[in-house]
Protein backbone atom coordinates (compact mmCIF):
# COMPACT_ATOMS: atom_id res chain seq x y z
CA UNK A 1 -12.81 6.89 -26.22
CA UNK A 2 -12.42 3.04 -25.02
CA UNK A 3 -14.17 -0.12 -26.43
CA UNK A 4 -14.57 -3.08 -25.76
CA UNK A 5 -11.22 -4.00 -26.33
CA UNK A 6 -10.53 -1.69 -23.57
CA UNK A 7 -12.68 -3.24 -20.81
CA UNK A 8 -10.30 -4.21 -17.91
CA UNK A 9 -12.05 -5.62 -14.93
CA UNK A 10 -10.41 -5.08 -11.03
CA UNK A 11 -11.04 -7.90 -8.64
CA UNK A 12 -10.29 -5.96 -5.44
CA UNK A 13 -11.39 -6.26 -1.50
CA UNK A 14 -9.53 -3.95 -0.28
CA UNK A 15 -11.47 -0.78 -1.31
CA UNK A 16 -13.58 1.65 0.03
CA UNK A 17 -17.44 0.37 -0.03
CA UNK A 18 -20.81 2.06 1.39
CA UNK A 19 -20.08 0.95 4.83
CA UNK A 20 -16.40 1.28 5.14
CA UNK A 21 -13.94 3.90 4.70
CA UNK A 22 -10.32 2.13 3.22
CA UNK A 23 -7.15 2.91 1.81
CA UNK A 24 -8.07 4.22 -1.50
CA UNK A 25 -4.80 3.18 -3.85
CA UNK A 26 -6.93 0.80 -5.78
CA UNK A 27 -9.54 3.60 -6.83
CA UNK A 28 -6.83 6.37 -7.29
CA UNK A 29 -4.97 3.34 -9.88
CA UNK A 30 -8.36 3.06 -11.82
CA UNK A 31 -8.79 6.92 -12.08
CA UNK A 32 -5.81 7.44 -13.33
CA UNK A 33 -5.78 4.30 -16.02
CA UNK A 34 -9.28 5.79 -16.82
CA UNK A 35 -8.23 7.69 -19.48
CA UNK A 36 -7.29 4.07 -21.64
CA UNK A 37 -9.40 1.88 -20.31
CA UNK A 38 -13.36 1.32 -19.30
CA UNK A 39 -12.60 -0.22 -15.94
CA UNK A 40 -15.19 -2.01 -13.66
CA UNK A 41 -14.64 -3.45 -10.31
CA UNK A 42 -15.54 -6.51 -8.68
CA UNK A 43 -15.58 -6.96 -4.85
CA UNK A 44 -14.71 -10.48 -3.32
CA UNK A 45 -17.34 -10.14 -0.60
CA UNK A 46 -17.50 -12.60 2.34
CA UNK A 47 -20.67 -14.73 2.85
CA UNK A 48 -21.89 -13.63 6.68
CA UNK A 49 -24.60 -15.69 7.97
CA UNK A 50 -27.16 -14.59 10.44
CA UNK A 51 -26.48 -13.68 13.47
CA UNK A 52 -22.74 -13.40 13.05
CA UNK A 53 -23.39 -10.53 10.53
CA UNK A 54 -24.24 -8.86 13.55
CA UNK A 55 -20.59 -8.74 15.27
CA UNK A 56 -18.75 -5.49 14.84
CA UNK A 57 -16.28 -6.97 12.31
CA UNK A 58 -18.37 -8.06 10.12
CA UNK A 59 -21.46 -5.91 10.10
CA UNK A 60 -20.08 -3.44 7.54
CA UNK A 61 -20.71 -6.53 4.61
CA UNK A 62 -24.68 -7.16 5.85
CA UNK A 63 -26.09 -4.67 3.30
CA UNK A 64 -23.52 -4.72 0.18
CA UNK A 65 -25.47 -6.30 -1.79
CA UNK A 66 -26.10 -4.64 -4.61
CA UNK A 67 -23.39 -2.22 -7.10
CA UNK A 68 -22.48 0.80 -5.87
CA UNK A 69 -20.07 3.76 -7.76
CA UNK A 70 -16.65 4.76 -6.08
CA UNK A 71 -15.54 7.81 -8.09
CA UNK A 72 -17.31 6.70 -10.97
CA UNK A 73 -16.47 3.46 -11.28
CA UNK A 74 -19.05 0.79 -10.47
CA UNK A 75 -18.30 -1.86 -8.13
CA UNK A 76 -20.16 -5.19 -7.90
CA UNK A 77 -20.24 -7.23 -4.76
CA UNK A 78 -19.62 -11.15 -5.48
CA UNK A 79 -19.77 -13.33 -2.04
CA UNK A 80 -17.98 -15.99 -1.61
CA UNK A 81 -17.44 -18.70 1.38
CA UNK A 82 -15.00 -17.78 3.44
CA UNK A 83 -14.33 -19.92 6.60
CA UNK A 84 -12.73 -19.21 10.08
CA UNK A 85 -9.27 -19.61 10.73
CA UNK A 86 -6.43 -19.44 7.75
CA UNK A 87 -6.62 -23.71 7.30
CA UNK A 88 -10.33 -23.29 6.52
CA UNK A 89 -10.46 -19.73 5.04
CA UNK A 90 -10.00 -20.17 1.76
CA UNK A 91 -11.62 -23.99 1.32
CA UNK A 92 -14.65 -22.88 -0.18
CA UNK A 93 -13.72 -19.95 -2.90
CA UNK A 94 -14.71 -22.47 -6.08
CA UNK A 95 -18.59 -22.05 -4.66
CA UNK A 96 -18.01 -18.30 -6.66
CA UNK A 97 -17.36 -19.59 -9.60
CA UNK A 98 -20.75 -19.49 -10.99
CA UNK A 99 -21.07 -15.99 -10.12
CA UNK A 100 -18.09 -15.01 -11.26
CA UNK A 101 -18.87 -16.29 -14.44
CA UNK A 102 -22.89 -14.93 -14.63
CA UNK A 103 -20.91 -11.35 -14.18
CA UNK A 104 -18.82 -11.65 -17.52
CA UNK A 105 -21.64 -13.04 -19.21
CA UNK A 106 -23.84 -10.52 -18.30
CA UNK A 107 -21.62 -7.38 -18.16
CA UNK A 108 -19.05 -8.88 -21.21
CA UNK A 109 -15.63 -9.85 -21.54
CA UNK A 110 -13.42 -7.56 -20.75
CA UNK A 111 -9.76 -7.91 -22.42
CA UNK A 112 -7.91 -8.05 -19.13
CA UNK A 113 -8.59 -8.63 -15.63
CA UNK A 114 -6.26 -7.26 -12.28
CA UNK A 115 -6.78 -8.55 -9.07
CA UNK A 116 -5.55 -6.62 -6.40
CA UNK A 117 -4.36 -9.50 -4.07
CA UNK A 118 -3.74 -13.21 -4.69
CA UNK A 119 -6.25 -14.73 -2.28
CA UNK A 120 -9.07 -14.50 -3.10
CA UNK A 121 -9.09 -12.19 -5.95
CA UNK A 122 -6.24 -13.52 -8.05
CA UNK A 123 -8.54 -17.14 -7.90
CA UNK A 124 -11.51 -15.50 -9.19
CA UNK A 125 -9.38 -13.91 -11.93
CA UNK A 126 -8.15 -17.37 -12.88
CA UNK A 127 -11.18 -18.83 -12.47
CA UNK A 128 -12.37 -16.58 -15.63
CA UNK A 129 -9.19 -17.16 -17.59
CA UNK A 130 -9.60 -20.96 -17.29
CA UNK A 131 -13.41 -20.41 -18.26
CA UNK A 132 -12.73 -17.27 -21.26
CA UNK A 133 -9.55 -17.02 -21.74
CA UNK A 134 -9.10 -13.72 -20.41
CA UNK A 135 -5.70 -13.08 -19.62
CA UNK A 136 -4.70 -12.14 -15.70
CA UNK A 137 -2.57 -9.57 -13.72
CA UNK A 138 -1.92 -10.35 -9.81
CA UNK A 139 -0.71 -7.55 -7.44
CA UNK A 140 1.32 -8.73 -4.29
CA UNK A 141 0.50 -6.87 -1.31
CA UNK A 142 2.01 -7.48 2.54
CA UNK A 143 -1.22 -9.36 3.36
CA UNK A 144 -0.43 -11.82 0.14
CA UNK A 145 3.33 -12.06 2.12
CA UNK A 146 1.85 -12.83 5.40
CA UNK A 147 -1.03 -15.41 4.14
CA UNK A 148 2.05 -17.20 1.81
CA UNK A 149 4.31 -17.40 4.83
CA UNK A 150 1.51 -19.42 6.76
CA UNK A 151 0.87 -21.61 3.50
CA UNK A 152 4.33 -22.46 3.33
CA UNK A 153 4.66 -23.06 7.19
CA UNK A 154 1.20 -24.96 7.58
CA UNK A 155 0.87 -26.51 3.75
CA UNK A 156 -2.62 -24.75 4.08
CA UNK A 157 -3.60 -23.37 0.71
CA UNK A 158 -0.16 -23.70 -0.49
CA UNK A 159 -1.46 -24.66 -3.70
CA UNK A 160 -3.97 -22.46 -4.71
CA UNK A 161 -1.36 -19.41 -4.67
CA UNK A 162 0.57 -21.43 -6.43
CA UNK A 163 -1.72 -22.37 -9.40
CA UNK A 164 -2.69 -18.48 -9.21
CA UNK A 165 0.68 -17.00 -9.49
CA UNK A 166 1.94 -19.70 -12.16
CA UNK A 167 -1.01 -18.94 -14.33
CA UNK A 168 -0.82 -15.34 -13.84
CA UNK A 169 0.18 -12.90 -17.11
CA UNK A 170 2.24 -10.76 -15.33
CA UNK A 171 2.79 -9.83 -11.63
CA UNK A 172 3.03 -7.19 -9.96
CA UNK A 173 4.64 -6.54 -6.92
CA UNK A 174 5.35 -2.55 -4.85
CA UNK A 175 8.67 -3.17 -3.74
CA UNK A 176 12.37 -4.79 -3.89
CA UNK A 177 11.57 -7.00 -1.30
CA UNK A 178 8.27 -8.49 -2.18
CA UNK A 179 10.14 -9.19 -5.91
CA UNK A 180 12.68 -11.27 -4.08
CA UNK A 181 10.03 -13.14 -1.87
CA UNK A 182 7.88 -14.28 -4.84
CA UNK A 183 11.20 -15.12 -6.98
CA UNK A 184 12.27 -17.29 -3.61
CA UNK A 185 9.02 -18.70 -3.14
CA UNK A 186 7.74 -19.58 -6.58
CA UNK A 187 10.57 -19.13 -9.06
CA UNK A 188 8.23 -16.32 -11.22
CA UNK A 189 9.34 -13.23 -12.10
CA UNK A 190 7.99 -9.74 -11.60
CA UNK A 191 7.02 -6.37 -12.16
CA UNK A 192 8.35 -3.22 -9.30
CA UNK A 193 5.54 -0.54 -9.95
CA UNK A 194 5.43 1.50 -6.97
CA UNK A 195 2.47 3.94 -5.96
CA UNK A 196 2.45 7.49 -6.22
CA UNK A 197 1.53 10.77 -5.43
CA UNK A 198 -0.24 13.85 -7.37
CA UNK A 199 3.13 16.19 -8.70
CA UNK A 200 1.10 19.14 -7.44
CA UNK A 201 2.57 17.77 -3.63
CA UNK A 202 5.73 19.02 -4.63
CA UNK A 203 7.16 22.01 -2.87
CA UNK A 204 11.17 22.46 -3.74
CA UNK A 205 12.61 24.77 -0.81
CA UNK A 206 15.81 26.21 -0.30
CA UNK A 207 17.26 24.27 2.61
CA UNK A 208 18.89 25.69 5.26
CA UNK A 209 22.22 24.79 6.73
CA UNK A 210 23.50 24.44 10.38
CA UNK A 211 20.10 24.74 11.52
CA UNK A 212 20.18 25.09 15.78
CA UNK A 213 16.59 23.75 15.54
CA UNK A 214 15.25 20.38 13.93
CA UNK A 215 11.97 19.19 13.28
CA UNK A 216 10.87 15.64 13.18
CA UNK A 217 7.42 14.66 12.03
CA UNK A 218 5.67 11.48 12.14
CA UNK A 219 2.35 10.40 10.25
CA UNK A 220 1.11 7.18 11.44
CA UNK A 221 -2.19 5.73 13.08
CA UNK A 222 -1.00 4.89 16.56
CA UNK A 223 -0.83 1.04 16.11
CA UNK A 224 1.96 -1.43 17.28
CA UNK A 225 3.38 -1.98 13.89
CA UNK A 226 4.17 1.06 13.30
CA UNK A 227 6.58 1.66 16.27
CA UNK A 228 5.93 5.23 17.08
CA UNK A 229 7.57 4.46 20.37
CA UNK A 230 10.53 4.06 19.07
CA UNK A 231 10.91 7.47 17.99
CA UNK A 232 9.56 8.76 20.68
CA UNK A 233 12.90 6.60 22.62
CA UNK A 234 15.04 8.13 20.22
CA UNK A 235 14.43 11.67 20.88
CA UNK A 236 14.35 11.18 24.53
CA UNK A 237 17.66 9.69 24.08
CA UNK A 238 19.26 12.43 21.94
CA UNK A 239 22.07 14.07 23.96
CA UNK A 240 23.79 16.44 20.92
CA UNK A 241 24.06 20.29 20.50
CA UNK A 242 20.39 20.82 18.64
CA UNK A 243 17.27 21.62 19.44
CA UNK A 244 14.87 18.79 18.20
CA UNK A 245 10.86 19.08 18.15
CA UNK A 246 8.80 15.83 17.45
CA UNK A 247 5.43 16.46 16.29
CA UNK A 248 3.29 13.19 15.77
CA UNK A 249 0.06 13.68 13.35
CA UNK A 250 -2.78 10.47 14.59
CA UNK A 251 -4.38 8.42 16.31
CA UNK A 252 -5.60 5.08 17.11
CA UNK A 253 -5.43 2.96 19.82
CA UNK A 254 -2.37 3.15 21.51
CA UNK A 255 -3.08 7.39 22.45
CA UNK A 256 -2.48 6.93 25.85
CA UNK A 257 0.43 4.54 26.47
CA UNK A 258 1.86 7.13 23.85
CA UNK A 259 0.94 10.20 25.31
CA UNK A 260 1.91 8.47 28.74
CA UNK A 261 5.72 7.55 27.72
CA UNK A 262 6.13 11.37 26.23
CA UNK A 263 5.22 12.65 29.13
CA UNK A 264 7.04 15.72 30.06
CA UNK A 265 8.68 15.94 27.05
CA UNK A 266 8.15 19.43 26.29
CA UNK A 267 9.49 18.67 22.46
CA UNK A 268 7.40 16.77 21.48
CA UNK A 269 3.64 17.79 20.41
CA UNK A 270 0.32 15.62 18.65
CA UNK A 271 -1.87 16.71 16.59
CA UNK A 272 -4.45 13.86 16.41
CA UNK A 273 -5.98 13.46 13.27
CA UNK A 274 -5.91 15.92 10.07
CA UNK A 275 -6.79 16.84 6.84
CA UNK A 276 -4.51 15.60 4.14
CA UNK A 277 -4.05 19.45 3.40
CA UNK A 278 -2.59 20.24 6.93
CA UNK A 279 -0.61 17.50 7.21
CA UNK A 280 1.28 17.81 3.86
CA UNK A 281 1.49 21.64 5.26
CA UNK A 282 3.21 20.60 8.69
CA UNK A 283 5.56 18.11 6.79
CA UNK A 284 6.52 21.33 4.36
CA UNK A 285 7.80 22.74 7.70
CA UNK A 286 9.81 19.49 8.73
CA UNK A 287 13.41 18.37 8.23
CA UNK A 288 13.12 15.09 8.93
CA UNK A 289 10.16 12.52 8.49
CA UNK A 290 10.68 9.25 10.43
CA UNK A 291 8.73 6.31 10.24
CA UNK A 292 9.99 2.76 10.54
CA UNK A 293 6.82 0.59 10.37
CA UNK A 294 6.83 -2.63 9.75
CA UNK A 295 4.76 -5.00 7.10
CA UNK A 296 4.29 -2.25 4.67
CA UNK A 297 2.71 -2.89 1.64
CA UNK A 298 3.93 1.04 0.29
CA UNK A 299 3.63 3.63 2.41
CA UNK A 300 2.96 6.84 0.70
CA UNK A 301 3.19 8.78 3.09
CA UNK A 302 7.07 8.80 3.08
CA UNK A 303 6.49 9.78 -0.77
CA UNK A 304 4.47 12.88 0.55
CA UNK A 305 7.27 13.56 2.82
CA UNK A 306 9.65 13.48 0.64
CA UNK A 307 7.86 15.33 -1.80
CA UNK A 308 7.93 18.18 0.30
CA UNK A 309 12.11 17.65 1.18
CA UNK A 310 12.08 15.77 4.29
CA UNK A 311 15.07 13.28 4.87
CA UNK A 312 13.53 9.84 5.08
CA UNK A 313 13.77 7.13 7.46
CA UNK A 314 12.10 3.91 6.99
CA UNK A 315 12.60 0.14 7.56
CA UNK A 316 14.74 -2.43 5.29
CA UNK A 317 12.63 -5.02 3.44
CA UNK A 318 9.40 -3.02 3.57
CA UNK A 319 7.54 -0.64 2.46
CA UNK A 320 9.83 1.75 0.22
CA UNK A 321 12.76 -0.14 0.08
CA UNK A 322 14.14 -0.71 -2.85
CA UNK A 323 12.26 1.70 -4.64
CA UNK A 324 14.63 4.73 -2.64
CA UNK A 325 18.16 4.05 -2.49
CA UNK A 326 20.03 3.18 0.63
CA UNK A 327 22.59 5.68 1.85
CA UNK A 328 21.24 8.47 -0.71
CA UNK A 329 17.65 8.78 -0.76
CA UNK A 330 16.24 7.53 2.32
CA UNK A 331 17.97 5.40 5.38
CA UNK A 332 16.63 2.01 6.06
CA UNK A 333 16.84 0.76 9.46
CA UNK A 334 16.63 -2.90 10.92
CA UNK A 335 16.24 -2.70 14.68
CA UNK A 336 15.73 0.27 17.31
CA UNK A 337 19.39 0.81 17.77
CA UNK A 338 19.97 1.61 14.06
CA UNK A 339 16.82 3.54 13.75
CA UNK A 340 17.93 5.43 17.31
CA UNK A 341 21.82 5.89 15.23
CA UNK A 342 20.25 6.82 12.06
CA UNK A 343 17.96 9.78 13.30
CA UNK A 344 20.83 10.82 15.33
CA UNK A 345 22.88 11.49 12.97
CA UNK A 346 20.61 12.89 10.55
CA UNK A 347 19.83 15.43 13.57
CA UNK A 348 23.60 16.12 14.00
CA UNK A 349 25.18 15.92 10.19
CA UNK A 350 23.14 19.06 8.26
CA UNK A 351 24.84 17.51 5.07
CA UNK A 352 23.50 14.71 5.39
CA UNK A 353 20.48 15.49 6.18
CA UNK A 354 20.48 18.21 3.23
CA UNK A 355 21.49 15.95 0.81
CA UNK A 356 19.28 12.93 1.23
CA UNK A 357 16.14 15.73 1.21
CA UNK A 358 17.15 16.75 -2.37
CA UNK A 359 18.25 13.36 -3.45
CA UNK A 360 14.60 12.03 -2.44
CA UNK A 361 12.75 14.78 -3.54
CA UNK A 362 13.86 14.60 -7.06
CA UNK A 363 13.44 10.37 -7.03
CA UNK A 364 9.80 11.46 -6.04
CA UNK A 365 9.94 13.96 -8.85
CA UNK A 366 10.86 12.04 -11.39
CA UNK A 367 9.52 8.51 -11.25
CA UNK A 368 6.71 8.97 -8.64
CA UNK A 369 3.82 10.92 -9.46
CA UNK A 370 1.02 9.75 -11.31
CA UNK A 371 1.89 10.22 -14.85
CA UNK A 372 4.66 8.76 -14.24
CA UNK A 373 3.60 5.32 -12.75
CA UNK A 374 0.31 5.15 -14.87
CA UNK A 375 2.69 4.82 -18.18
CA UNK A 376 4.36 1.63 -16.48
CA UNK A 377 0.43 0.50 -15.60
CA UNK A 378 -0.44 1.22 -18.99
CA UNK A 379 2.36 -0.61 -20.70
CA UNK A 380 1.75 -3.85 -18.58
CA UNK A 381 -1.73 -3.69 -19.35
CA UNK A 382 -1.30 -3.34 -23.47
CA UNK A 383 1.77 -5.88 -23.61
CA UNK A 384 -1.01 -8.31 -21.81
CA UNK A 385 -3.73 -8.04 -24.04
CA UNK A 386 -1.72 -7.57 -27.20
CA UNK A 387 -0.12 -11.13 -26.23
CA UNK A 388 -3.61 -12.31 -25.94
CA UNK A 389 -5.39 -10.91 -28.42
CA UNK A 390 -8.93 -13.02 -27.69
């Protein structure tokens, strides 16, 4: 049973709403802290004039006007001015504040509020501590990285993250290197909580040695960042004593050039897009799950993979890192020719390859799963409002 000591309000844009399907962390976060706390969201919703409400891009915010329920949790749209181009984008946000403010006072205050990125929905949840007194909790995300780098580079807005992270109650950030950036950048401190997966993805299996055959899978949208190329290079370039299969799970818009540079490759095989179900079934049949995106905020999917004891292969200073170790649980590459060496020798070494399965399996095992990371939520959360007791 909550009360109103237990109302925690989410200031998040980066959710799914009526009109657009996104990554649902946020929600799954919520759900899970559910069980302390009587959580309602609040959606930092761009103001879209006519007619440009009528451009692809922004045609999915025309009709959120009104709250709507994601899972059970009710979300309430609050606009806000947002102007083009990163030196003018964030001018306006202090035209919110009034109702920002008409929300609490209608709705109450709750003991603690989390915004889900710094700009703009750590400023609205500063604007209410200023106003209430309610204390604050900012999580960093790779979007906060890339809007901080242009601050720093442009002196755009450089100020506003700052007043937002200095007056923050705790932050919290997914990875090792988004700790360090924020410690460079503003001299605060931090909290690592990464995300997680449901412990009912994990499938121990007895791992075979000196395997002829090895199967790589890859689970990406088919974007530039995420490189898919490269391992699509890398097998091509594989000259050992195995047999290697690359399957690649979906889409996006790069299909073609991708399908056109794997072209008769007869080891390597897409899927397109699948049902969560399917693909954590194909990556139960893998050996090795390689991925090494760039500008990840998380990535769960190399938790799922390693859930299911794939050998892991990822990118240094996003993403995972940090939160695996190097060398034991997962390999972190920088460039193509150490992603190219890396998956080579996890193809060729079956120890290796063995090893760093179980090793990242039982990391996922034991600190990764819900009940896990919702104890480090929920100890943030009480150390806040107990320091801040209203």
């Amino acid at each position: 049973m909550t009360d109103i000591k237990n109302k925690v309000l989410y200031v998040a844009n980066n959710i799914t709403t009526p009109t657009r399907v996104s990554n649902r962390i946020i929600v799954d976060i919520a759900l899970h802290l559910s069980r302390y706390y009587d959580i309602a969201m609040v959606y930092p919703k761009e103001f879209v004039p006519f007619p440009v409400y009528k451009f692809k891009k922004y045609k999915y915010l025309h009709s959120l006007d009104k709250t709507w329920y994601n899972d059970g949790i009710p979300v309430t749209p609050i606009e806000y001015y947002r102007l083009p181009g990163f030196s003018l984008s964030f001018s306006l946000l202090r035209t919110a504040e009034h109702d920002v403010c008409c929300y609490v006072e209608q709705n109450g205050q709750p003991a603690l509020t989390h915004a889900h990125f710094v700009l703009p929905d750590g400023y609205f949840a500063r604007i209410l501590k200023r106003r209430y007194g309610i204390p604050y909790i900012v999580s960093i995300r790779e979007t906060d990285v890339k809007y901080i780098n242009k601050a720093f580079a442009s002196g755009c807005h450089k100020s506003k993250f700052e007043e937002v992270l200095h007056d923050a109650d705790r932050i919290i950030v997914h990875n090792a290197f988004q700790q360090d950036f924020i410690k460079c950048h503003f001299g605060v401190n931090s909290i690592v909580i990464p995300h997680a997966i449901d412990d009912n993805l994990l499938q121990y299996r007895e791992l075979q040695p000196f395997r002829d055959e090895v199967v790589i899978t890859v689970v990406s949208s088919m974007i530039k960042r995420k490189r898919l190329s490269w391992v699509i290079d890398a097998v091509k370039e594989y000259n050992g004593n195995k047999k290697i299969f690359l399957r690649i799970i979906g889409d996006g818009e790069l299909r073609q050039e991708l399908y056109s540079q794997a072209e008769g490759m007869d080891n390597v095989k897409f899927y397109g897009q699948l049902s969560h179900d399917k693909v954590v079934e194909l990556l139960a049949e893998s050996d090795i799950f390689a991925l090494p995106s760039e500008g990840e905020t998380f990535g769960l999917v190399y938790l799922e993979a390693a859930a299911v004891m794939n050998a892991v292969i990822a990118v240094e200073g996003t993403g995972v890192w940090g939160v695996f170790k190097e060398d034991e649980q997962a390999l972190f590459c920088h460039d193509y020719h150490s992603f190219k060496n890396m998956l080579h020798q996890l193809i060729d070494d079956d120890d290796k390859r063995m090893t760093m399965a179980v090793n990242a399996y039982n990391k996922v095992k034991e600190d990764l799963v819900w009940d896990k990371i919702t104890e480090k939520y929920h100890k943030v959360y009480q150390e806040v409002i107990r320091n801040n007791p209203g």
